[in-house]
C-alpha atoms as a PDB file:
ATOM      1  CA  UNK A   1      84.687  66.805 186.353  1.00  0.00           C
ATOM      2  CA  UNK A   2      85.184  63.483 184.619  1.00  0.00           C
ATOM      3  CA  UNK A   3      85.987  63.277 181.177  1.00  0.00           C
ATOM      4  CA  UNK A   4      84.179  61.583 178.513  1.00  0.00           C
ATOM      5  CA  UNK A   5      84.532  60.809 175.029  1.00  0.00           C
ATOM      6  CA  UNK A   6      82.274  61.375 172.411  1.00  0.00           C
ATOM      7  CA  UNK A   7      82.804  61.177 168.418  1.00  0.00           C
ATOM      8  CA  UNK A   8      81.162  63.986 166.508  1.00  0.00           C
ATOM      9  CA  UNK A   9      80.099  63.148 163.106  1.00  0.00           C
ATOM     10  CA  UNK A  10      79.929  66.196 160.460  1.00  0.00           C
ATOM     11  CA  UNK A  11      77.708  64.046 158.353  1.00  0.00           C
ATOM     12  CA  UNK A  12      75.450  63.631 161.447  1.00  0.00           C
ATOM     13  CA  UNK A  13      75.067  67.859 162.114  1.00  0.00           C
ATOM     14  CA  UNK A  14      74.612  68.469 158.471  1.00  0.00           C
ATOM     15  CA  UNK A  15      71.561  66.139 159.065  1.00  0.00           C
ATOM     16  CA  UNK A  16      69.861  67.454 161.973  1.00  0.00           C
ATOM     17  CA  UNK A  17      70.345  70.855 160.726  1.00  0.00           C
ATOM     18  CA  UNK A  18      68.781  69.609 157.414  1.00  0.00           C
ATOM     19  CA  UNK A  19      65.576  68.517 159.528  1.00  0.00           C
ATOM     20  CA  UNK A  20      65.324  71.515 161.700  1.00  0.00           C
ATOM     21  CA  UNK A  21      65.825  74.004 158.351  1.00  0.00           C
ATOM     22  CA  UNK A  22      63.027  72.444 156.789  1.00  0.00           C
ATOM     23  CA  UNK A  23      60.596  72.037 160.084  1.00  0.00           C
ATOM     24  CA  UNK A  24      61.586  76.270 159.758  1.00  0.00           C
ATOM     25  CA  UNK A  25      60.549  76.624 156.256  1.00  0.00           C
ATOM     26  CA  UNK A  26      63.857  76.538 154.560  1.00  0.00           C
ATOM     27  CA  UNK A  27      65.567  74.110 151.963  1.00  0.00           C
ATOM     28  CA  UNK A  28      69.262  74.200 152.107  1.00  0.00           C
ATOM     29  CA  UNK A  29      71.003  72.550 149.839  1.00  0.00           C
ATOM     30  CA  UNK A  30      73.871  70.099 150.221  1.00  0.00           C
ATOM     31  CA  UNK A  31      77.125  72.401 149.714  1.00  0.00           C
ATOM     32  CA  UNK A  32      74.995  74.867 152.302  1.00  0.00           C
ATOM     33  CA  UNK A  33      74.822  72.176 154.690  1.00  0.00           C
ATOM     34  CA  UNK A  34      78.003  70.975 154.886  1.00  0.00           C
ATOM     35  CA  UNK A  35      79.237  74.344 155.823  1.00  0.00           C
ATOM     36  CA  UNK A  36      76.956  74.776 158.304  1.00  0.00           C
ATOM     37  CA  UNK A  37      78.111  71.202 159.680  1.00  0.00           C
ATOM     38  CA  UNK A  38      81.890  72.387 158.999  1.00  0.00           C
ATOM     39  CA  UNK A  39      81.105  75.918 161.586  1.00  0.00           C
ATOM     40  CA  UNK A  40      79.576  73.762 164.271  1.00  0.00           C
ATOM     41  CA  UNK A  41      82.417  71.595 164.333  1.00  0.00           C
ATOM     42  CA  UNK A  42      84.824  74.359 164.369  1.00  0.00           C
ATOM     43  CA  UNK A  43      82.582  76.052 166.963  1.00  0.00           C
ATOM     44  CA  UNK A  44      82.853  73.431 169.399  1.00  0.00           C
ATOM     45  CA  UNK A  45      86.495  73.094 168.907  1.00  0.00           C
ATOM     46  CA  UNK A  46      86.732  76.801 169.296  1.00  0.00           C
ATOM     47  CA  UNK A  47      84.998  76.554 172.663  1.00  0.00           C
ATOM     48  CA  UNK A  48      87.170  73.282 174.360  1.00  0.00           C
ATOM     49  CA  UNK A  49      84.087  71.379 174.306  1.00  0.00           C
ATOM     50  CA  UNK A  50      85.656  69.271 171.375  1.00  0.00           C
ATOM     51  CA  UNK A  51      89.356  68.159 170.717  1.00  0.00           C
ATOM     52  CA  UNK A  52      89.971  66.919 167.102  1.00  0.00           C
ATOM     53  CA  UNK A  53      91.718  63.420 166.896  1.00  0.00           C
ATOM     54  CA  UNK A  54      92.523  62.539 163.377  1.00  0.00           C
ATOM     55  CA  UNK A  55      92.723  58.978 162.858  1.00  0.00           C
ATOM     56  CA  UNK A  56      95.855  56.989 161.187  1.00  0.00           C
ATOM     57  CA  UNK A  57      94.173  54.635 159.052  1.00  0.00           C
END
């Protein structure tokens, strides 16, 4: 299988979840969001399909 990389932005899910919520009928608010961003993230590092790289600025 080859390997690609691919940068996952937490600011990004928070925003696409904010879309979908409200196509659903729901308003989260910010602090919601971000934890909902914060799960997915850990969920995909939780499943391999993610390694973290922290970056030395």
């Amino acid at each position: 299988m080859k390997e690609i990389e691919v940068f996952i932005d937490t600011e990004e899910i928070a925003e696409f979840f904010f879309h979908e919520l409200v196509k659903r009928g729901y308003v989260p608010n910010e602090g919601e969001l971000e934890e909902i961003a914060d799960i997915t993230f850990e969920y995909l590092l939780d499943k391999c399909i993610i390694d973290e790289e922290v970056e030395n600025d």
